[in-house]
Protein backbone atom coordinates (compact mmCIF):
# COMPACT_ATOMS: atom_id res chain seq x y z
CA UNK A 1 34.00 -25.45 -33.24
CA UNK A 2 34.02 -28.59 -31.47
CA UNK A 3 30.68 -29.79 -30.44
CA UNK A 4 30.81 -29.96 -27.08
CA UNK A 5 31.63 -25.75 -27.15
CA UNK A 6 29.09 -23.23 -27.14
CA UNK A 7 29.27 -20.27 -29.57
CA UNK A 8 30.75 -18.12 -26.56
CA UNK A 9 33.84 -20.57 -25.83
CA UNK A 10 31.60 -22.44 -22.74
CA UNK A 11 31.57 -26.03 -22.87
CA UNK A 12 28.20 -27.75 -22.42
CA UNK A 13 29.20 -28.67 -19.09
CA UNK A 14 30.00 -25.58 -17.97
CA UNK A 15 26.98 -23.52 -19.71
CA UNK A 16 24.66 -25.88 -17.91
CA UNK A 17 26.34 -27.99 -15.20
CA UNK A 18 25.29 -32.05 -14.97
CA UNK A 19 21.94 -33.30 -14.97
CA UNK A 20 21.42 -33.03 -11.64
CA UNK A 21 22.64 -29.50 -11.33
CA UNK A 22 20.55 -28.31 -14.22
CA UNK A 23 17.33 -29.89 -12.39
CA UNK A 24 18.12 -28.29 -9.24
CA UNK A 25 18.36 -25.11 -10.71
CA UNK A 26 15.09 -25.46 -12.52
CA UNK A 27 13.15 -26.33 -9.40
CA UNK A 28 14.86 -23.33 -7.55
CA UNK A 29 14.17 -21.10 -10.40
CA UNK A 30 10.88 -21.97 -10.96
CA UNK A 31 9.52 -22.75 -7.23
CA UNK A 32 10.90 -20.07 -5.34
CA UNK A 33 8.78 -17.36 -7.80
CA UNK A 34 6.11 -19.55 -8.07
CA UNK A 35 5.87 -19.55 -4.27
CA UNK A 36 5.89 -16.26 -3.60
CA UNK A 37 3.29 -15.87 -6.26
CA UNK A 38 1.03 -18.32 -4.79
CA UNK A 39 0.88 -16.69 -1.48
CA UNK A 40 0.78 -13.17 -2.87
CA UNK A 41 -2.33 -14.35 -4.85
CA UNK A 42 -3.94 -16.75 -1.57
CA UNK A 43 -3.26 -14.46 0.95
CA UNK A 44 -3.90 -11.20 -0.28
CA UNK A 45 -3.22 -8.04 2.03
CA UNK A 46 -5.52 -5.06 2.64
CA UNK A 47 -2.43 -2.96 2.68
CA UNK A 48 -1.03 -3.09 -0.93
CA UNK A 49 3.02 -2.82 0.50
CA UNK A 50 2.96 -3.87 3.92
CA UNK A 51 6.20 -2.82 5.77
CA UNK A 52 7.04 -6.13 7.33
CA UNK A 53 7.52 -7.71 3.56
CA UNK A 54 9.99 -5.12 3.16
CA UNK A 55 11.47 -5.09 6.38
CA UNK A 56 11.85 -9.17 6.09
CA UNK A 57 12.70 -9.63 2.58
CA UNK A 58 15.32 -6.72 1.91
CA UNK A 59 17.87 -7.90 4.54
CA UNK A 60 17.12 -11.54 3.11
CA UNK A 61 17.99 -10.43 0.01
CA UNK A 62 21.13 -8.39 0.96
CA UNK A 63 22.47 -11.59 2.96
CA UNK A 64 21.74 -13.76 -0.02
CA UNK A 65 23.71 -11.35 -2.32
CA UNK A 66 26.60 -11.33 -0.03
CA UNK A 67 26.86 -14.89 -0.31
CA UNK A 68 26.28 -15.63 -3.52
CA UNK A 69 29.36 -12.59 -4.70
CA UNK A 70 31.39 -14.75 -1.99
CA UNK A 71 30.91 -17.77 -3.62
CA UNK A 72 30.75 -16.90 -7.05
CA UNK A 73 33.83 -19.12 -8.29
CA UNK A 74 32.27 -22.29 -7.27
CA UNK A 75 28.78 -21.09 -7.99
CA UNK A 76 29.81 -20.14 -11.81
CA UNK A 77 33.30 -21.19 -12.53
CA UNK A 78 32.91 -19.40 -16.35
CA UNK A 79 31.94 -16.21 -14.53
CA UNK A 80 35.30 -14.68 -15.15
CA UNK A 81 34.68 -14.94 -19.08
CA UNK A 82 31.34 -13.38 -18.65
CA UNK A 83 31.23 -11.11 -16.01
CA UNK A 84 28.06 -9.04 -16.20
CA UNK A 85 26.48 -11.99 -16.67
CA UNK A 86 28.39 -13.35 -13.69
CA UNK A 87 26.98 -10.48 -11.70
CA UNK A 88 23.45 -10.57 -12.75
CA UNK A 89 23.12 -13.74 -11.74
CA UNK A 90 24.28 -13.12 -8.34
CA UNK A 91 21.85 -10.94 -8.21
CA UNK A 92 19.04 -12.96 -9.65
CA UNK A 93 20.02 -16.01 -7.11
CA UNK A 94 20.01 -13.73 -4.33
CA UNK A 95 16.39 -12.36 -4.94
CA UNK A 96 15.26 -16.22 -5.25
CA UNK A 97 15.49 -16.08 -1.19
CA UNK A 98 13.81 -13.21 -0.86
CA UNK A 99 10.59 -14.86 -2.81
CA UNK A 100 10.55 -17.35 -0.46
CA UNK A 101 10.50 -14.99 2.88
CA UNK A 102 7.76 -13.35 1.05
CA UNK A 103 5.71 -16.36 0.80
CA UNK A 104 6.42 -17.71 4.09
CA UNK A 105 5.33 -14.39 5.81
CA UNK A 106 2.05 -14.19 3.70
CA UNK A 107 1.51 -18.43 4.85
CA UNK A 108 2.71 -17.74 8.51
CA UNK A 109 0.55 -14.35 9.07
CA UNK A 110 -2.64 -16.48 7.70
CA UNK A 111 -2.44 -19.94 9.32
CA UNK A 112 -0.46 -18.47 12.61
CA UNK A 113 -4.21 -15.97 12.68
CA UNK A 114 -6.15 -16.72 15.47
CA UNK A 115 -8.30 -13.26 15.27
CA UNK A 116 -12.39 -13.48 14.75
CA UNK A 117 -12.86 -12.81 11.25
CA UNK A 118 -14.32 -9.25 10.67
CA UNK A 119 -16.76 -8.00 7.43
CA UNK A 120 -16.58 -4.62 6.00
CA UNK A 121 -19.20 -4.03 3.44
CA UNK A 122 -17.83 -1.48 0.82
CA UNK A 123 -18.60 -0.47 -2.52
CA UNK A 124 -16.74 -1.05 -6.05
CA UNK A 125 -15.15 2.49 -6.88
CA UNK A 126 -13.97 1.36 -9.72
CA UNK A 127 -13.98 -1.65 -12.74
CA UNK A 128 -12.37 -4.76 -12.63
CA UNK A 129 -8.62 -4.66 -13.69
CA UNK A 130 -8.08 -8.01 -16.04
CA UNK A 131 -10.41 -10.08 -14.00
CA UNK A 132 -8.34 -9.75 -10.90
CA UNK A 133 -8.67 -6.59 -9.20
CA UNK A 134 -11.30 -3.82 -8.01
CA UNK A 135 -11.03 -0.37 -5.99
CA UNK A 136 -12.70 -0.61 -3.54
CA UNK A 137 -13.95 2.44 -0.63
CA UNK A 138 -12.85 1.19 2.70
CA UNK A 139 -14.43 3.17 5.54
CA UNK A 140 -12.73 6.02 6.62
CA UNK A 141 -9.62 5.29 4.29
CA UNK A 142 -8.26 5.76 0.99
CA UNK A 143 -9.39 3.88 -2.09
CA UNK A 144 -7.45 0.84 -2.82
CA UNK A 145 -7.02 -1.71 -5.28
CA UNK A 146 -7.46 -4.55 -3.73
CA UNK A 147 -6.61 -7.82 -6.17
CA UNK A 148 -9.76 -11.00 -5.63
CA UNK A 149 -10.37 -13.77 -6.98
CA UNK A 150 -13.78 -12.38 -9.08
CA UNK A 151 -15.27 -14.88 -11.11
CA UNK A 152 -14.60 -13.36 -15.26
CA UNK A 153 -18.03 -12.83 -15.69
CA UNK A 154 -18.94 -10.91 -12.47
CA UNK A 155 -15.89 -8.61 -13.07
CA UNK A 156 -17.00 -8.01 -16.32
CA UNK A 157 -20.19 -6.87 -15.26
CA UNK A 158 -18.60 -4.63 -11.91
CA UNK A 159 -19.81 -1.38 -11.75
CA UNK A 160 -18.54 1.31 -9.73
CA UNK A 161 -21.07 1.32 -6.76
CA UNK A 162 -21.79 -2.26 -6.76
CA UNK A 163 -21.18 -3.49 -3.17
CA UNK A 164 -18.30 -5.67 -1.68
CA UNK A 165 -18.36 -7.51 0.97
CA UNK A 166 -14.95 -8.31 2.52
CA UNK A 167 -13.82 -10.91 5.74
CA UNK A 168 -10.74 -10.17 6.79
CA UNK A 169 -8.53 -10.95 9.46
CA UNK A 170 -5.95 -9.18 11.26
CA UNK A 171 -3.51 -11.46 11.03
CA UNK A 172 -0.47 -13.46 13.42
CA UNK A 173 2.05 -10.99 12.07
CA UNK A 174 0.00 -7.48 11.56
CA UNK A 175 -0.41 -7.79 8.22
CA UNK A 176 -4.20 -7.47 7.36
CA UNK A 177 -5.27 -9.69 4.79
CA UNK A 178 -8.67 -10.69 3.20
CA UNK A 179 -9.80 -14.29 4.05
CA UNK A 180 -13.14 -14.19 1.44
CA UNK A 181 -15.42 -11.99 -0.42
CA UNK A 182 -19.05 -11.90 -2.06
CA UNK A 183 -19.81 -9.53 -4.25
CA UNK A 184 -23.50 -8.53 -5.94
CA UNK A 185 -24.66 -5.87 -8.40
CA UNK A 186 -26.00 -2.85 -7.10
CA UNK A 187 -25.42 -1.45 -3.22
């Protein structure tokens, strides 16, 4: 085997592309979820799957697809030695996209907000998921876990009936999301 072959019959500079390439692709496969991430974890929504994610990231994602099986011979010329790995990838490029609509409609929604900020006191229905998340007992509605940024040692100590309290906005695009939080021991 020569060295400049992988195992599979690939040469290096097919497996990985130039420099450049292999950069770009790091940055794009790193950012994009990292991104969406970010804003997930900033922004968080009252509403654990609000629609207009779904309604905004889907088609995003279906477009994406479409062009990434269209250009698949000049997006992985070795795809026709590997197929299924030709096709996953499609697919995992085209969800990159939809990351980033996720993260811009979490960023929009909050900075675009222009609504008073509202505060719901509520009470802890339940502990403290890995330091991120509590139920909590919104009036009137169901319980939902809602994931905060709790400080370790206060979520270690959450009890259920421990109260909440919650600002949250209603947001540019509909999507209810929660701008702070203070929590305490006991109601």
């Amino acid at each position: 085997m020569d060295q400049s072959q992988t195992p599979y019959g690939f040469t290096r500079r097919e497996y990985f592309g130039t420099p450049a390439e292999l950069t770009i692709s790091l940055v794009a496969f790193l950012g994009a979820p990292l991104f969406g991430l970010y804003a997930l974890d900033k922004y968080t929504t009252l509403d654990p799957n609000p629609r207009l994610l779904f309604v905004v990231s889907i088609p995003v994602v279906a477009v994406a697809w479409m062009f990434c099986i269209l250009r698949r011979r000049a997006l992985m010329p070795w795809g026709e030695r590997a197929p299924f790995l030709m096709w996953g990838a499609t697919l995992a490029l085209a969800v990159l996209p939809g990351m980033v609509a996720v993260g811009v409609l979490l960023i929009a929604n909050a900075t675009l907000d222009r609504s008073a900020p509202t505060e719901i006191r509520s009470y802890i229905t339940g502990a403290c998921y890995g330091g991120k998340a509590v139920s909590v007992a919104l009036s009137g509605q169901a319980v939902w876990s809602v994931p905060l940024k709790i400080p370790i040692h206060e979520c270690l100590t959450a009890n259920a009936g421990d109260s909440i309290r919650l600002t949250i906005r209603a947001g540019a695009l509909g999507m209810t999301w929660v701008e702070s939080h203070s929590f305490s021991m006991g109601r």
